[in-house]
N, C-alpha and C. Protein backbone atom coordinates (compact mmCIF):
# COMPACT_ATOMS: atom_id res chain seq x y z
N UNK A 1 18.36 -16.75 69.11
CA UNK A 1 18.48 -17.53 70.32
C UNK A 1 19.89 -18.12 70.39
N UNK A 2 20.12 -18.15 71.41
CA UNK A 2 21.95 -18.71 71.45
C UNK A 2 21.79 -20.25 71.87
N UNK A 3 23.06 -20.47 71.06
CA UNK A 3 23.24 -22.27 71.21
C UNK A 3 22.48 -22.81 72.58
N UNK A 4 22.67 -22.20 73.85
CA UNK A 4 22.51 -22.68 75.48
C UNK A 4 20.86 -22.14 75.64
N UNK A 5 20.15 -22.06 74.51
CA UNK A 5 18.99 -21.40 75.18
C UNK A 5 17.39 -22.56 75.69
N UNK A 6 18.07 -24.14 75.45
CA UNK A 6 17.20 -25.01 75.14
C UNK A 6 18.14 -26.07 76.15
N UNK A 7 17.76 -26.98 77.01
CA UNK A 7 18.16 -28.27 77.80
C UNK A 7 18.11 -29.09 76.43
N UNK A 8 19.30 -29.86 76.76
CA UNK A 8 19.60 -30.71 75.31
C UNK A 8 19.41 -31.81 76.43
N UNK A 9 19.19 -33.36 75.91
CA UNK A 9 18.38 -34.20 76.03
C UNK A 9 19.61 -35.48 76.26
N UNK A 10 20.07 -36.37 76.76
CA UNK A 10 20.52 -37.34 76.21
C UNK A 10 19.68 -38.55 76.73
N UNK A 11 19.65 -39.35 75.55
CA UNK A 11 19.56 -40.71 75.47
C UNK A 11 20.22 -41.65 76.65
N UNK A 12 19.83 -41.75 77.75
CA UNK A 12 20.83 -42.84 78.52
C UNK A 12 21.10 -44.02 78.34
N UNK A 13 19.99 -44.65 77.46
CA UNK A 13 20.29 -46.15 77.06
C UNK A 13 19.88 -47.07 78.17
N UNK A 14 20.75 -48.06 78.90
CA UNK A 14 20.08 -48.76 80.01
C UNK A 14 19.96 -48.13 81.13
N UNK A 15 20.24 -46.90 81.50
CA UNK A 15 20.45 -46.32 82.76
C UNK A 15 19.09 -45.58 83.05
N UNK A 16 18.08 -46.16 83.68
CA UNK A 16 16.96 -45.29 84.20
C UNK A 16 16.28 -44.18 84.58
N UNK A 17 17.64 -43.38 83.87
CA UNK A 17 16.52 -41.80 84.30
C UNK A 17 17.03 -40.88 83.19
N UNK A 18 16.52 -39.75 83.43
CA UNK A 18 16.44 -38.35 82.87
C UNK A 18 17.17 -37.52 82.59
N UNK A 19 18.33 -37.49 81.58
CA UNK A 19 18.98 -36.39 81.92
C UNK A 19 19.05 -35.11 80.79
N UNK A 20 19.15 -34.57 81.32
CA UNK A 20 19.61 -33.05 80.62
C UNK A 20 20.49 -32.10 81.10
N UNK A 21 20.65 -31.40 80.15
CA UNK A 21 22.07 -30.60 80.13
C UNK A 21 21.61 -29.18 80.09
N UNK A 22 21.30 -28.16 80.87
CA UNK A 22 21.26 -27.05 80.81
C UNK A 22 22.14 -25.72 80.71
N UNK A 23 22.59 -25.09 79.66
CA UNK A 23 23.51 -24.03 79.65
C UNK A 23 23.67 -22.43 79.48
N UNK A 24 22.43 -22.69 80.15
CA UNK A 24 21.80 -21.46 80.77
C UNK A 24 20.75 -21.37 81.20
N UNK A 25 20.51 -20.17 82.46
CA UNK A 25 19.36 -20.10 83.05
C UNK A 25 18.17 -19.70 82.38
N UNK A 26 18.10 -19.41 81.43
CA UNK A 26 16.57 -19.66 80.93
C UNK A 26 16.05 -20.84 80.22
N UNK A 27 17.50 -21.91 79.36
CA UNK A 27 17.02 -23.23 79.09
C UNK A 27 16.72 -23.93 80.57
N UNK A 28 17.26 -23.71 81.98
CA UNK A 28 17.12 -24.15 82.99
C UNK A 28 15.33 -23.92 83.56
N UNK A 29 15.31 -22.41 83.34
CA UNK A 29 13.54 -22.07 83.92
C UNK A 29 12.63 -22.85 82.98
N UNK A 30 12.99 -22.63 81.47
CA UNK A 30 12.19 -23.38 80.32
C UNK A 30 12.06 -25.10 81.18
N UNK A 31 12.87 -25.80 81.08
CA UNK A 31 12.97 -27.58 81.81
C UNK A 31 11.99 -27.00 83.15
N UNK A 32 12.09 -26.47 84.07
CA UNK A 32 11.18 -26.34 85.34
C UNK A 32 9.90 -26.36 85.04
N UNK A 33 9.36 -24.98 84.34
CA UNK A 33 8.36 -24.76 83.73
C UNK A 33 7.51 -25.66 83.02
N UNK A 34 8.07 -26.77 82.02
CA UNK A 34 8.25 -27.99 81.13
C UNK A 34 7.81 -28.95 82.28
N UNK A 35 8.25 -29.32 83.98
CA UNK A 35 8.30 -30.39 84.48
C UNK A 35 7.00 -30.01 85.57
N UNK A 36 6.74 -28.62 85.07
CA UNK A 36 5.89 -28.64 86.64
C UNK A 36 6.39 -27.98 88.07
N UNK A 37 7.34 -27.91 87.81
CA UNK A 37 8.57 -27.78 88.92
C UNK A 37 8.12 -25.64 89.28
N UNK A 38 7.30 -25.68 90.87
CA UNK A 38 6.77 -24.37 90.82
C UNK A 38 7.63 -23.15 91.67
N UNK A 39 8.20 -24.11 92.41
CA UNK A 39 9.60 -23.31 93.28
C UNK A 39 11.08 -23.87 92.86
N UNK A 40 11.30 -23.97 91.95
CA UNK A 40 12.84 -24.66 91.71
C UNK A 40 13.90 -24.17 92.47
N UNK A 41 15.33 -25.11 92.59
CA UNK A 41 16.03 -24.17 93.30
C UNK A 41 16.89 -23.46 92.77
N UNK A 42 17.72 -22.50 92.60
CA UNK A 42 18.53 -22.00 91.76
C UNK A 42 19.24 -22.86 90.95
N UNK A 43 19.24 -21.86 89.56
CA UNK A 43 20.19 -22.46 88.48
C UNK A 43 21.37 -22.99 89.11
N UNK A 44 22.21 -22.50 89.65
CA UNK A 44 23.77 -22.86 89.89
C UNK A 44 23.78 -22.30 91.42
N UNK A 45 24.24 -23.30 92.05
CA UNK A 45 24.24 -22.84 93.30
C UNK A 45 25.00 -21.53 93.51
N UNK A 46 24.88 -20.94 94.43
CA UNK A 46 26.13 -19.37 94.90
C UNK A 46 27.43 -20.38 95.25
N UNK A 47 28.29 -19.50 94.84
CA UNK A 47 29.56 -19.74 94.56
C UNK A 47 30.30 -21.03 94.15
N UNK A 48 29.01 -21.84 93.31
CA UNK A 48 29.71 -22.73 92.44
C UNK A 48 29.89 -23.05 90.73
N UNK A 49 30.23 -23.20 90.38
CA UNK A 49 30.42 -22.88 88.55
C UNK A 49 29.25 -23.83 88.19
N UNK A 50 28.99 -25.04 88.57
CA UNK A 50 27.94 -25.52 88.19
C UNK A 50 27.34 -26.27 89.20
N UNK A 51 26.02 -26.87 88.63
CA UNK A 51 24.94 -27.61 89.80
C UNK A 51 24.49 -28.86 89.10
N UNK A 52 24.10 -29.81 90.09
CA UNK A 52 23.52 -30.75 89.50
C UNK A 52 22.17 -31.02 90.37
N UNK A 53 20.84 -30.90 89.41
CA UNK A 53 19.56 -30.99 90.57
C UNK A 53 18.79 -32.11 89.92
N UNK A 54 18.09 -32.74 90.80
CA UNK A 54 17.32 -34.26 90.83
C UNK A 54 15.86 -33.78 90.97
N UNK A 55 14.70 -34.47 89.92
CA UNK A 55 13.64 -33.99 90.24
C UNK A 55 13.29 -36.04 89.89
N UNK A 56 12.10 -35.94 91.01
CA UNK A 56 11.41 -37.17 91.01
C UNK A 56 9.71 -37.07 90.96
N UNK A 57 9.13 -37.30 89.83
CA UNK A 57 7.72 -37.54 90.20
C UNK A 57 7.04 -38.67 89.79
N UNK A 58 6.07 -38.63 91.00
CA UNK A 58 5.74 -40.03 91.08
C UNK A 58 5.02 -40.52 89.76
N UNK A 59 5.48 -42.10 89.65
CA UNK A 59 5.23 -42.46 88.41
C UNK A 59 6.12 -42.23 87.30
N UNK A 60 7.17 -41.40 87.44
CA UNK A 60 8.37 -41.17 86.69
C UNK A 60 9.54 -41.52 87.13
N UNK A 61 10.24 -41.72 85.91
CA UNK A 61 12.02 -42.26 86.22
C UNK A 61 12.69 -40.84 86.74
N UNK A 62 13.47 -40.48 87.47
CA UNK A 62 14.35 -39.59 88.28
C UNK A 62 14.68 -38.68 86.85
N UNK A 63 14.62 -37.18 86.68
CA UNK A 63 14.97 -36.58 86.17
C UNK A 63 16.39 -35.75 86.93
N UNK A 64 17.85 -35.94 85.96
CA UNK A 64 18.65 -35.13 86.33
C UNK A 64 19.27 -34.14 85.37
N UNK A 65 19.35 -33.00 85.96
CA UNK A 65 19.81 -32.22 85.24
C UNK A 65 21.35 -31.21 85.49
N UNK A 66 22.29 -31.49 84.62
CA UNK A 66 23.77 -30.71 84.93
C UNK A 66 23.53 -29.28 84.45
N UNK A 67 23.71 -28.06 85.34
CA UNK A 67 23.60 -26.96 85.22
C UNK A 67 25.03 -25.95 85.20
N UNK A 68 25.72 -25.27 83.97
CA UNK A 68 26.36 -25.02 84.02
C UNK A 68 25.92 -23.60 82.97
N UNK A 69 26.23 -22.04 83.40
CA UNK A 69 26.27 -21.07 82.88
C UNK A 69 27.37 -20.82 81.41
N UNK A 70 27.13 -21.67 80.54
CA UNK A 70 27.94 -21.72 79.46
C UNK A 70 28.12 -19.97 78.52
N UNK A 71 27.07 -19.33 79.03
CA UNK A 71 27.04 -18.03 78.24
C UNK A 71 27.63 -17.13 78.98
N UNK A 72 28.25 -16.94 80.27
CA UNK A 72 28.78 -15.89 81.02
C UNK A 72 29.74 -15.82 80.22
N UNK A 73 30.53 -15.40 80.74
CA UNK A 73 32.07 -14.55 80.38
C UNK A 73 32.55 -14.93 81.53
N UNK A 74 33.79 -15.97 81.69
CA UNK A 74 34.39 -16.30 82.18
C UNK A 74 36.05 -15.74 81.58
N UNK A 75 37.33 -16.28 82.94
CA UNK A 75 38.65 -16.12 82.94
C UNK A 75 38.91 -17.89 83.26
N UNK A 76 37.87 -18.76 83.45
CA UNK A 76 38.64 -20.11 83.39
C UNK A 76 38.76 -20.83 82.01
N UNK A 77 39.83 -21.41 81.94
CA UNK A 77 40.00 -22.19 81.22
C UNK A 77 39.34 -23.32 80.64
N UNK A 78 39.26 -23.33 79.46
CA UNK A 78 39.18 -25.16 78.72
C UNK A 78 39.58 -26.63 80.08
N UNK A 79 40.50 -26.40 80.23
CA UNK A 79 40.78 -27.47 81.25
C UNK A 79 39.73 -27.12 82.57
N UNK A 80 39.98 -25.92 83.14
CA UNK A 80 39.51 -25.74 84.71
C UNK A 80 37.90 -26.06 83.96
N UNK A 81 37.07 -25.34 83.41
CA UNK A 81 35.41 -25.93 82.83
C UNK A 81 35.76 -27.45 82.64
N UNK A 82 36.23 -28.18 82.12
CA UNK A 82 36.13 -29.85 81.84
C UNK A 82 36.15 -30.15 82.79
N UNK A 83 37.57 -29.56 83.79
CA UNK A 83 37.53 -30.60 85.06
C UNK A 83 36.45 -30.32 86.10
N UNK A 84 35.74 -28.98 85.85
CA UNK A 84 34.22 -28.97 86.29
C UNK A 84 32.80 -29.79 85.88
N UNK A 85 32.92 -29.83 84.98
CA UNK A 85 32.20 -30.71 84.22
C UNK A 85 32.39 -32.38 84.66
N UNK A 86 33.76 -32.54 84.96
CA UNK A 86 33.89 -33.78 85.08
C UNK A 86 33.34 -34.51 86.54
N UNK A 87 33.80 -33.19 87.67
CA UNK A 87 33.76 -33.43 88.81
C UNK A 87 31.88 -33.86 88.52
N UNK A 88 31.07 -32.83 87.87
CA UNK A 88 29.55 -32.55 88.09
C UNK A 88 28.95 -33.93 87.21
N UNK A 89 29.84 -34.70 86.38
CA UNK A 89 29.47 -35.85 85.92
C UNK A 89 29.58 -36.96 86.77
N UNK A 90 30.57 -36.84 87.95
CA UNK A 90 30.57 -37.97 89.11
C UNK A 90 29.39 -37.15 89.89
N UNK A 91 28.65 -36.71 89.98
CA UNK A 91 27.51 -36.89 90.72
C UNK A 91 26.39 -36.83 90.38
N UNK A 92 26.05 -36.71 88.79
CA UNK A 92 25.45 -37.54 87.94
C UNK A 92 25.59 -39.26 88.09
N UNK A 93 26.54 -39.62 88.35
CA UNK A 93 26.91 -41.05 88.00
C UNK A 93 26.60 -41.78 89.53
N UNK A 94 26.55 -41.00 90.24
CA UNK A 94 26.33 -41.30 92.44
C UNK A 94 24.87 -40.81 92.46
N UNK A 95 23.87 -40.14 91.43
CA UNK A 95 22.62 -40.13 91.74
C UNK A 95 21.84 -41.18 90.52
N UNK A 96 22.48 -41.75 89.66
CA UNK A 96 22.25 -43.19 88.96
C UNK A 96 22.23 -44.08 89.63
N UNK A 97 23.74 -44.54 89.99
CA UNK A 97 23.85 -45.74 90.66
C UNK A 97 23.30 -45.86 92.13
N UNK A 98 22.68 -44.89 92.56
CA UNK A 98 21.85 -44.58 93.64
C UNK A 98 20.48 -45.16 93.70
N UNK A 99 20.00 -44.30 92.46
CA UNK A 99 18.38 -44.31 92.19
C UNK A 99 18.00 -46.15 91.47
N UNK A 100 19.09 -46.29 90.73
CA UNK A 100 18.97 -47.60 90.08
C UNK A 100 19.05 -48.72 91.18
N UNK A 101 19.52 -48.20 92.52
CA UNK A 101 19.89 -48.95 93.27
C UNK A 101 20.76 -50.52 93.16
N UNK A 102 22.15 -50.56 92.53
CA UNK A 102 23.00 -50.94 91.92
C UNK A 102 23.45 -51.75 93.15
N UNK A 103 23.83 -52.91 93.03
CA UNK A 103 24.16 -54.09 94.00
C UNK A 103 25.63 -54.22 93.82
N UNK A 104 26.61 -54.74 95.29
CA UNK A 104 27.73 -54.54 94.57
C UNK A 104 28.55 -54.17 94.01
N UNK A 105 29.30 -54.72 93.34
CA UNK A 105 30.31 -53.71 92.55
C UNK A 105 30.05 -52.68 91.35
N UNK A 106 29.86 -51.80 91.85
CA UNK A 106 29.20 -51.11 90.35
C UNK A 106 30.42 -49.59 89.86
N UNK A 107 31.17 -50.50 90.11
CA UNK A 107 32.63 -49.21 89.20
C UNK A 107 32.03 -49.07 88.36
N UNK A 108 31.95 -50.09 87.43
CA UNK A 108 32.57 -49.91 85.63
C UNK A 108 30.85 -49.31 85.07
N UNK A 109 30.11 -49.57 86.08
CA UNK A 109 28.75 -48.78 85.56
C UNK A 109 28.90 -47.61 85.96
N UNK A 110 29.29 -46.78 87.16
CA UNK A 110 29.66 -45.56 87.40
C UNK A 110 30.59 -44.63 86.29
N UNK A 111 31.64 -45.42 86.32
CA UNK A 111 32.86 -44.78 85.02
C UNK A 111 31.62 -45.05 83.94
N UNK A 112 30.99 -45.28 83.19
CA UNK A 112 30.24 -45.34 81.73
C UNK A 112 29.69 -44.32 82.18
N UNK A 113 29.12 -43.98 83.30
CA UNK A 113 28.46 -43.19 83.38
C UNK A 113 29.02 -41.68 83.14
N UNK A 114 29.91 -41.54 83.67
CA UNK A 114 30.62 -40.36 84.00
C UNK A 114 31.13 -40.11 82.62
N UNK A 115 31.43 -41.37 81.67
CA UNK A 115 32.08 -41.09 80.47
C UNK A 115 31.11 -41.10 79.46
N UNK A 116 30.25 -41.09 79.04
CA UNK A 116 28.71 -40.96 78.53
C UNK A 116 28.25 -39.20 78.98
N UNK A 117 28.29 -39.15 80.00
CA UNK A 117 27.56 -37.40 80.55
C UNK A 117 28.97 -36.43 80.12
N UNK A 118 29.92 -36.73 80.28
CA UNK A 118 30.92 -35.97 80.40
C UNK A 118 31.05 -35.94 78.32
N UNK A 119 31.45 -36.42 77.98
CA UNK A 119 31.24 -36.44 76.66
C UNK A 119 29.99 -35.92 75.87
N UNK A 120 29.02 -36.53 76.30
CA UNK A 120 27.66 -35.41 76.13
C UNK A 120 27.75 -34.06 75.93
N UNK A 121 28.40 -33.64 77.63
CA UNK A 121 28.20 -32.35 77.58
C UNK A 121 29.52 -31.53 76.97
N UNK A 122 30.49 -32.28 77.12
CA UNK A 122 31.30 -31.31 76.76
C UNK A 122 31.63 -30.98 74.99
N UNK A 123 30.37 -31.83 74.37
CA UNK A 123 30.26 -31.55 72.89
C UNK A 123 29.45 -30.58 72.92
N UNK A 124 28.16 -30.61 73.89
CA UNK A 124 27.67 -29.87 73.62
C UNK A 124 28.25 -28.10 74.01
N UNK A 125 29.11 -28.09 74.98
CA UNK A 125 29.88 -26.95 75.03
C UNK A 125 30.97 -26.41 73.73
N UNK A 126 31.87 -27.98 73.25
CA UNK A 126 32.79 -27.24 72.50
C UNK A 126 32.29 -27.62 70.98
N UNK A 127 31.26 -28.68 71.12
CA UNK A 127 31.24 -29.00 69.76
C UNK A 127 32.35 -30.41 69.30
N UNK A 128 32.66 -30.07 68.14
CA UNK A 128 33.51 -31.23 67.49
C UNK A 128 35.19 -30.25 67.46
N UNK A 129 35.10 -29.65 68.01
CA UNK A 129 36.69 -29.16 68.26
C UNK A 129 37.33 -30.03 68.64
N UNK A 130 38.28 -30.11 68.59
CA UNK A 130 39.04 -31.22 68.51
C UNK A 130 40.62 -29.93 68.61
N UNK A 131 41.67 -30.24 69.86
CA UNK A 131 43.22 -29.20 69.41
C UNK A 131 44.01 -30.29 70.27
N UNK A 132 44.99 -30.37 69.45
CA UNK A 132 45.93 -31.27 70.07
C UNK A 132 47.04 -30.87 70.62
């Protein structure tokens, strides 16, 4: 089974909902399958590198999940994937401070947010690599 074949899980801590990280479409069908979910909508939207989809059921905290095809064979870059990743972590962080329904000024809870998911995932893409 390859690293992307399972939705990895994070811990949000005070932030009220669900998230997972999917990096590939069958850890993506596996989470549907897992939620109940009987028409899902596509893994990754058409013609975008990644997706971010919201499932709500009643009696449950908002499940979100960042969908990104980590096993294709791509020509983008380390940078162009992060700064995808990054963009798909600000709307992770606009369907939090949404659902939490956040009063006010809520930057510095948005940025944690974005910097919490974005870090998440992009370990779980590169790991502990580290190139300077």
């Amino acid at each position: 089974m390859s690293k992307h074949g399972k939705t990895k899980w994070l811990n949000m801590g005070p932030v009220i909902v669900h998230f997972g990280f999917c990096g590939s479409e069958k850890a993506y069908r596996k989470a549907m399958k897992h939620m109940g979910v009987e028409d899902p909508m596509p893994f990754v939207s058409p013609g975008c590198g990644a997706s971010v989809r919201t499932f709500e059921k009643p009696g449950s905290n908002m499940t979100i999940l960042m969908c990104y095809d980590a096993e294709s064979k791509s020509d983008n870059t380390r940078n162009q994937i992060d700064s995808l990743i990054a963009h798909e972590a600000a709307h992770v962080a606009q369907y939090c401070i949404e659902y939490m329904n956040e009063k006010g000024d809520a930057k510095e809870t948005f940025s944690y947010i974005v910097q919490y998911v974005f870090g998440f995932v992009t370990n779980e893409l590169w790991g502990e690599e580290c190139t300077d």
